[in-house]
Protein backbone atom coordinates (compact mmCIF):
# COMPACT_ATOMS: atom_id res chain seq x y z
CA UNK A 1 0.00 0.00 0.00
CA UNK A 2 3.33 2.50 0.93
CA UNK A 3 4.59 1.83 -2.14
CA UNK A 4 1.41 2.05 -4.67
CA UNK A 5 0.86 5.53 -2.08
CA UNK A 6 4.50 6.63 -3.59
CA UNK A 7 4.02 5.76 -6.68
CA UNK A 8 0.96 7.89 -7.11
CA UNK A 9 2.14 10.98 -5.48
CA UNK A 10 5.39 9.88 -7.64
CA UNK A 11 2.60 10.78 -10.58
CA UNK A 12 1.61 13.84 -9.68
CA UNK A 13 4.67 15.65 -8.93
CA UNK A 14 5.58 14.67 -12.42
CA UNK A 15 2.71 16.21 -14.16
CA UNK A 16 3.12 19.52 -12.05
CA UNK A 17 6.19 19.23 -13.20
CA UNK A 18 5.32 19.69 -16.76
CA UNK A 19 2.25 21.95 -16.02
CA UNK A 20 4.43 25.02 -16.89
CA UNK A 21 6.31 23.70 -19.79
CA UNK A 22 2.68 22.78 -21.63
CA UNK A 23 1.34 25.94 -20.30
CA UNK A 24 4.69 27.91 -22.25
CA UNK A 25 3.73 26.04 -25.03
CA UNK A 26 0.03 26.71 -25.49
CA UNK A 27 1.58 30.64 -24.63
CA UNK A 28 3.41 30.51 -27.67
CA UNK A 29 0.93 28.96 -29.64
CA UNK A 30 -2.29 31.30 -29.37
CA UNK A 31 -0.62 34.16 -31.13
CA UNK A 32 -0.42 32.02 -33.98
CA UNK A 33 -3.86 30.79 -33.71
CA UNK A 34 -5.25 34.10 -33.24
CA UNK A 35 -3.26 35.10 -36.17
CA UNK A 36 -4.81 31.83 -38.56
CA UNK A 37 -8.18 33.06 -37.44
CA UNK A 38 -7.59 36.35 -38.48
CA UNK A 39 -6.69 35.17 -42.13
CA UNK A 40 -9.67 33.98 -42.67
CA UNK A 41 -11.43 37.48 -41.89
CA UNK A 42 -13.26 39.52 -44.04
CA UNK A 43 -10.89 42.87 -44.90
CA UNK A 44 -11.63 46.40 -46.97
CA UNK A 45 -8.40 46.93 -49.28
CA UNK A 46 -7.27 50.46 -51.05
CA UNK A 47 -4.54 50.93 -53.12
CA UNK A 48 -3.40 53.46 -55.57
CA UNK A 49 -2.14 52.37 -58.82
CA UNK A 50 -0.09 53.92 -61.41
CA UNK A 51 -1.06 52.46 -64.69
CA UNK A 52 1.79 52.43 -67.50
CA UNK A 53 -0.07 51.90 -71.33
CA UNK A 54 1.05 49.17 -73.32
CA UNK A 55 2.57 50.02 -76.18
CA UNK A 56 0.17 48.04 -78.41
CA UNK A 57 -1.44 50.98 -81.20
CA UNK A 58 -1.14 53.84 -82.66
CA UNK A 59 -3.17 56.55 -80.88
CA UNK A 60 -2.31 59.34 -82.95
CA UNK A 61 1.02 60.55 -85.05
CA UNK A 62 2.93 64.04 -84.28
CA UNK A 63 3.99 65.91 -87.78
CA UNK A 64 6.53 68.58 -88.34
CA UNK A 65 6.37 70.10 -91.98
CA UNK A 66 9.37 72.31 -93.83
CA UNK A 67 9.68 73.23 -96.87
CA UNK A 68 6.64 70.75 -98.16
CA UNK A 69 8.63 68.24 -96.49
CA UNK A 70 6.69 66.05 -93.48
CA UNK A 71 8.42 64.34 -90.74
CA UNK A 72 5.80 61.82 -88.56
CA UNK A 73 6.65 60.31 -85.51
CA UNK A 74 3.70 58.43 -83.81
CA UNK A 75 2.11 57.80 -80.23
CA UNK A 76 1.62 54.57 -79.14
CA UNK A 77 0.50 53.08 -76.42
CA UNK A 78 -3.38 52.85 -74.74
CA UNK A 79 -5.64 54.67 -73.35
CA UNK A 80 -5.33 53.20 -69.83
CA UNK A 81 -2.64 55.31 -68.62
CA UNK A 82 -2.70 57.51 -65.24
CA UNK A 83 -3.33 57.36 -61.83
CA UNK A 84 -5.82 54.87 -60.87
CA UNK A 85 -8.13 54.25 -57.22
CA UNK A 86 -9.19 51.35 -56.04
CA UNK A 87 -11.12 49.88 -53.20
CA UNK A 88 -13.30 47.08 -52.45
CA UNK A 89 -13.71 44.01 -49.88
CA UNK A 90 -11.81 40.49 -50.18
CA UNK A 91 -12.28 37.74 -48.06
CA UNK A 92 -10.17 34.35 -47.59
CA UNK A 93 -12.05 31.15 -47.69
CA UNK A 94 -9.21 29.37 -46.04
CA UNK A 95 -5.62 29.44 -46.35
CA UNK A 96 -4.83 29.31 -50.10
CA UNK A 97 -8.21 30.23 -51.41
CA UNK A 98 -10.21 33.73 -51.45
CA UNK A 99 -11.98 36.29 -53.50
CA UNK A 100 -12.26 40.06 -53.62
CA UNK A 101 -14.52 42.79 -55.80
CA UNK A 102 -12.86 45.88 -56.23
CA UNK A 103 -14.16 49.26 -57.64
CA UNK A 104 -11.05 51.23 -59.68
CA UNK A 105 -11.53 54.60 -60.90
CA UNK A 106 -9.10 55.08 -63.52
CA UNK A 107 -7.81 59.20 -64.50
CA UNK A 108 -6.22 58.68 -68.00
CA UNK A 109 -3.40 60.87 -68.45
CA UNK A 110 -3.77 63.30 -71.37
CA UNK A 111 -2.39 62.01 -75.22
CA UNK A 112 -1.12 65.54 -77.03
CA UNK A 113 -0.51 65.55 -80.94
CA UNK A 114 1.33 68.55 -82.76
CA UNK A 115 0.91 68.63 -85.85
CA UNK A 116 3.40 71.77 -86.85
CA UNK A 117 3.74 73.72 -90.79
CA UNK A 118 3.10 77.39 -91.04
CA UNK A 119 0.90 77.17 -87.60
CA UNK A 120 1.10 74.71 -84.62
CA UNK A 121 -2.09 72.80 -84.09
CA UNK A 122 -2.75 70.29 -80.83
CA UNK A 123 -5.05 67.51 -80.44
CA UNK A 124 -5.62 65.84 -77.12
CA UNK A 125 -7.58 62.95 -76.00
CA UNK A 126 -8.03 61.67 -72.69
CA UNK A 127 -10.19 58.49 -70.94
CA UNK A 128 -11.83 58.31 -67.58
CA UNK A 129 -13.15 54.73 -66.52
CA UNK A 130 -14.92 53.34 -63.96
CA UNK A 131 -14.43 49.58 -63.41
CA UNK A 132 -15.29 46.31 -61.50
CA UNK A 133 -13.08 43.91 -60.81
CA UNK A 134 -14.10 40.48 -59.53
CA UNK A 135 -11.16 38.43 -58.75
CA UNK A 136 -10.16 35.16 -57.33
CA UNK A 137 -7.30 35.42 -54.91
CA UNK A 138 -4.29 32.28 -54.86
CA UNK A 139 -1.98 32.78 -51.63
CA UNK A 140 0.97 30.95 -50.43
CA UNK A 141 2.52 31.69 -46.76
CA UNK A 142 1.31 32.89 -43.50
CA UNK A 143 -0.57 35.64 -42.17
CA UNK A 144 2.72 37.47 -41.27
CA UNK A 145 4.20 37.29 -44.95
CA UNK A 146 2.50 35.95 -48.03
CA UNK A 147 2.94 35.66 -51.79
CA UNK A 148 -0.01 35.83 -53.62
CA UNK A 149 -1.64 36.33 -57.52
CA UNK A 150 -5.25 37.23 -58.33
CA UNK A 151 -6.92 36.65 -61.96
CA UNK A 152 -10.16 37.73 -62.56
CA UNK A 153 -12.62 39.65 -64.50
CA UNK A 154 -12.54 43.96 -65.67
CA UNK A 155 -15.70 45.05 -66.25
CA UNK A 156 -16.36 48.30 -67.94
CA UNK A 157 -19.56 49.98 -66.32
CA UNK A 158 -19.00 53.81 -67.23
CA UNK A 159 -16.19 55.82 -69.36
CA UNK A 160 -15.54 59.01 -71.31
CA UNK A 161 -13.59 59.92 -73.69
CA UNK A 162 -12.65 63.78 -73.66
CA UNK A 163 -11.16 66.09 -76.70
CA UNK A 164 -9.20 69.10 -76.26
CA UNK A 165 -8.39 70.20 -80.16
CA UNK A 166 -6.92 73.59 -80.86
CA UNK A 167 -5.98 74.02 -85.02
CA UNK A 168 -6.29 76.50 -88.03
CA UNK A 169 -8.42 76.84 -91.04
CA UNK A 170 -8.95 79.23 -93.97
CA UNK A 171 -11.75 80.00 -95.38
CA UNK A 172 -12.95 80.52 -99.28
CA UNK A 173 -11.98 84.21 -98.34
CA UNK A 174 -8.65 83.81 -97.34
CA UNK A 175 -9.86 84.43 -93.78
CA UNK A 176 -7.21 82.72 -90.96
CA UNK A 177 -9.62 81.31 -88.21
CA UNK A 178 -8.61 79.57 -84.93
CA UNK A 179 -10.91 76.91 -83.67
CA UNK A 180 -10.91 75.60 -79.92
CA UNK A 181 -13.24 73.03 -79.63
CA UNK A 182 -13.55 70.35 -76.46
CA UNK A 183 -16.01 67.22 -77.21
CA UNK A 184 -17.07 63.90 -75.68
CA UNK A 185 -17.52 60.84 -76.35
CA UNK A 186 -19.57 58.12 -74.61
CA UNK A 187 -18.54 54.62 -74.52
CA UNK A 188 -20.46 50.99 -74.02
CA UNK A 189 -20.39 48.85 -71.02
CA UNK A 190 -17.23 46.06 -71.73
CA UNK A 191 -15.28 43.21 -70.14
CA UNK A 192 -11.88 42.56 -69.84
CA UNK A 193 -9.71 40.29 -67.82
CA UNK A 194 -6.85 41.38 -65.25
CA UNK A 195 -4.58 39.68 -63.13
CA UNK A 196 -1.83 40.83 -60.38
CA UNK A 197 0.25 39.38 -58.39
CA UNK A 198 1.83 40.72 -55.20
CA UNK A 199 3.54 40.42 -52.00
CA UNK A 200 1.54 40.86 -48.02
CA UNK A 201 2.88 41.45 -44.80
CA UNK A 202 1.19 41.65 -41.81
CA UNK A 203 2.10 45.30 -39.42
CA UNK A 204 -0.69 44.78 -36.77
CA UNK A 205 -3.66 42.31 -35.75
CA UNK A 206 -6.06 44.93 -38.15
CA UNK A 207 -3.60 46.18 -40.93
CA UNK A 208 -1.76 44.57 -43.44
CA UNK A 209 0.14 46.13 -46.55
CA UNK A 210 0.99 44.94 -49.88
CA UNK A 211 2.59 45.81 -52.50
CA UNK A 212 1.96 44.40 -56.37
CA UNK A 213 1.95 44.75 -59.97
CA UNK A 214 -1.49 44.37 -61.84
CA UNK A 215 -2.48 44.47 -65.29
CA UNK A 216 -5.62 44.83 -67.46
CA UNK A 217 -6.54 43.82 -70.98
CA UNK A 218 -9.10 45.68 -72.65
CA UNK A 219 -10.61 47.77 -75.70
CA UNK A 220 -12.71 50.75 -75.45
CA UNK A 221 -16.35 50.38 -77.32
CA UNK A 222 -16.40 53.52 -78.35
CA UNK A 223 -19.91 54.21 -80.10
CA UNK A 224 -21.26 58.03 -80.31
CA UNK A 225 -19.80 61.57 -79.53
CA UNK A 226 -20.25 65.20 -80.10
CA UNK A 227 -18.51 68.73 -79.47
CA UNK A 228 -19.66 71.11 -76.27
CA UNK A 229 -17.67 73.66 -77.47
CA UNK A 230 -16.82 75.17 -80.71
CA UNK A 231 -14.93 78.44 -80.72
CA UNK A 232 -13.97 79.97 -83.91
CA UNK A 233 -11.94 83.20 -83.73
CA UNK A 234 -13.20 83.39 -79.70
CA UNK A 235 -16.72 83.18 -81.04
CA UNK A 236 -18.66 79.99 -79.91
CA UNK A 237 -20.17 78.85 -82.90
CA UNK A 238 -21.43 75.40 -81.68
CA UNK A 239 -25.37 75.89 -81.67
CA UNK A 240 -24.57 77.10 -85.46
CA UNK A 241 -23.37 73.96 -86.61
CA UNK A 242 -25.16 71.16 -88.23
CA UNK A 243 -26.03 67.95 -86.89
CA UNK A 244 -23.84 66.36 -89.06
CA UNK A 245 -20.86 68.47 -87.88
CA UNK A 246 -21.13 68.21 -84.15
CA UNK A 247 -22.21 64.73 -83.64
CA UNK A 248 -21.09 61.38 -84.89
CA UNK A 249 -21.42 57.89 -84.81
CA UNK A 250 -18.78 55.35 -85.28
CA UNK A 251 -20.44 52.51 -87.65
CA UNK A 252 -18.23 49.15 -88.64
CA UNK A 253 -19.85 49.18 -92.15
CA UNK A 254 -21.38 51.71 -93.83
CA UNK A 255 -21.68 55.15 -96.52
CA UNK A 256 -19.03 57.64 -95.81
CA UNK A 257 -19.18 59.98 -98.50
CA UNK A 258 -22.35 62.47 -98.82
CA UNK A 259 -24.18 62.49 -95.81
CA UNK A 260 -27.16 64.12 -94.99
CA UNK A 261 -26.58 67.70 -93.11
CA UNK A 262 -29.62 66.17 -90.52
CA UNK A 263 -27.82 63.13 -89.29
CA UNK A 264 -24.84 62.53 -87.27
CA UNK A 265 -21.34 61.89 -89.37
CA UNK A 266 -20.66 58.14 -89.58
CA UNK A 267 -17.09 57.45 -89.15
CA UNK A 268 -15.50 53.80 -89.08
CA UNK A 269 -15.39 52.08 -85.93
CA UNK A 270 -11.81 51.43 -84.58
CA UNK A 271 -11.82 50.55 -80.92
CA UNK A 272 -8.96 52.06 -78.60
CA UNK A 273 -7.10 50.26 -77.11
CA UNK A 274 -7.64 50.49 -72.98
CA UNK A 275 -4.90 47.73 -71.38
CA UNK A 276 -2.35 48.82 -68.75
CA UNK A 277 0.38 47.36 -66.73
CA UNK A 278 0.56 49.19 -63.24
CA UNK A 279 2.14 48.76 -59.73
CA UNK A 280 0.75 50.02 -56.25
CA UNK A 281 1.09 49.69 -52.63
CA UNK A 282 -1.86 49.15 -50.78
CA UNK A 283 -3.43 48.15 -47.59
CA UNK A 284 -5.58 45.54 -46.15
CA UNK A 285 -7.99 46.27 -43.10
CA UNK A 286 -9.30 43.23 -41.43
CA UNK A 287 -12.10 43.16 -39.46
């Protein structure tokens, strides 16, 4: 009996022995299962992104004329180009696997021709785009640090495209006039496809930041526009215009020659290109 007595309390010191060694270990421990529940959480994201245009078409062509000679040099690139906003809400479904929508407001950057002889004339063209971006989200790591890529859809829901033109003309008189004229024109809903892929890190149980590169593939549908100003000599002459000269349509088949004063001007359809590859730093807010 003395010696099943000793072996028992034998027992127990034992286990109070290791009492503080298990409790050091489930110390260290809950950190990192706090942090694996926290992956999982839902999270608002904004970044900034600077959107570079892919060099993919000709958006216009700069001209220099002397002596009846004419040197061209043309733009390339897209439309897509500028400082871009985006924000939306992501959520992992475990570990690997997640998805997040994001809203981007895109501010395209401003596309100048000159075209230069006896005067100097300037056309510019600019885009501004709304855009939704459903994406599925592929990550590798841990809360603290992760590598990750996203592929998903672009979808076009509004966009303009503005005109800034400033050029000469002369008249049957011989009369020098210089025209200012700004226009719009309004583009269809589209989708596209875009991808990223980036690098997280986590800076406090609520933030994370990343940083990544991103991309977009697109065309613009461009399908109708018209002028809101027309100066001519400082005069605005736009409500004396015809229908046909300050409206159009852009057609993919059609009669180009002699059209009616009463209808818009019918000009071949050639959509713009609108892809970008852009980087930003951004961050995460779980909650």
């Amino acid at each position: 009996m003395a010696v099943i007595l000793s072996l028992n309390i034998f027992k127990i010191e034992s286990v109070m022995k290791r009492i503080p060694s298990v409790i050091g270990v489930l110390a260290l421990l809950m950190p990192t299962c706090s942090i694996s529940a926290q992956s999982n959480s839902p999270y608002l994201f904004f970044k900034p992104v600077y959107a570079f245009s892919t060099a993919s078409e000709q958006l216009n062509v700069n001209t220099t004329t002397v002596n009846g000679e004419t040197f061209a040099k043309g733009i390339y690139g897209s439309y897509a180009n500028g400082v871009a906003f985006d924000l939306g809400f992501g959520k992992m479904i475990n570990s690997t696997l997640g998805y997040e929508i994001g809203a981007e407001y895109l501010l395209g950057k401003k596309i100048t021709a000159v075209y230069t002889s006896e005067t100097t004339d300037q056309y510019s063209d600019k885009v501004d785009a709304l855009t939704l971006k459903p994406v599925l989200v592929i990550r590798s790591g841990n809360d603290l640090l992760a590598i990750y890529s996203k592929l998903g859809l672009a979808i076009l829901v509004w966009s303009r495209s503005y005109e800034d033109d400033q050029f000469h003309t002369v008249d049957a008189y011989g009369t020098n006039h210089l025209n200012i004229t700004t226009a719009t024109e309004n583009i269809k809903p589209k989708v596209g496809f875009t991808a990223a892929f980036g690098i997280s890190f986590r800076v406090s149980e609520a933030v994370s930041l990343f940083t990544e590169v991103n991309g977009q593939l697109m065309s613009l549908p461009i399908y109708k526009g018209h002028f809101t100003s027309y100066e001519d000599n400082g005069i605005n002459t736009l409500a004396d215009l015809s229908v046909h000269r300050s409206q159009w349509v852009y057609v993919k088949s059609g009669n180009l020659d002699n059209q009616p004063d009463t209808e818009p001007e019918q000009r071949l359809y050639k959509p713009p290109n609108y892809s970008y590859i852009g980087i930003s730093i951004g961050m995460n807010y779980h909650f």
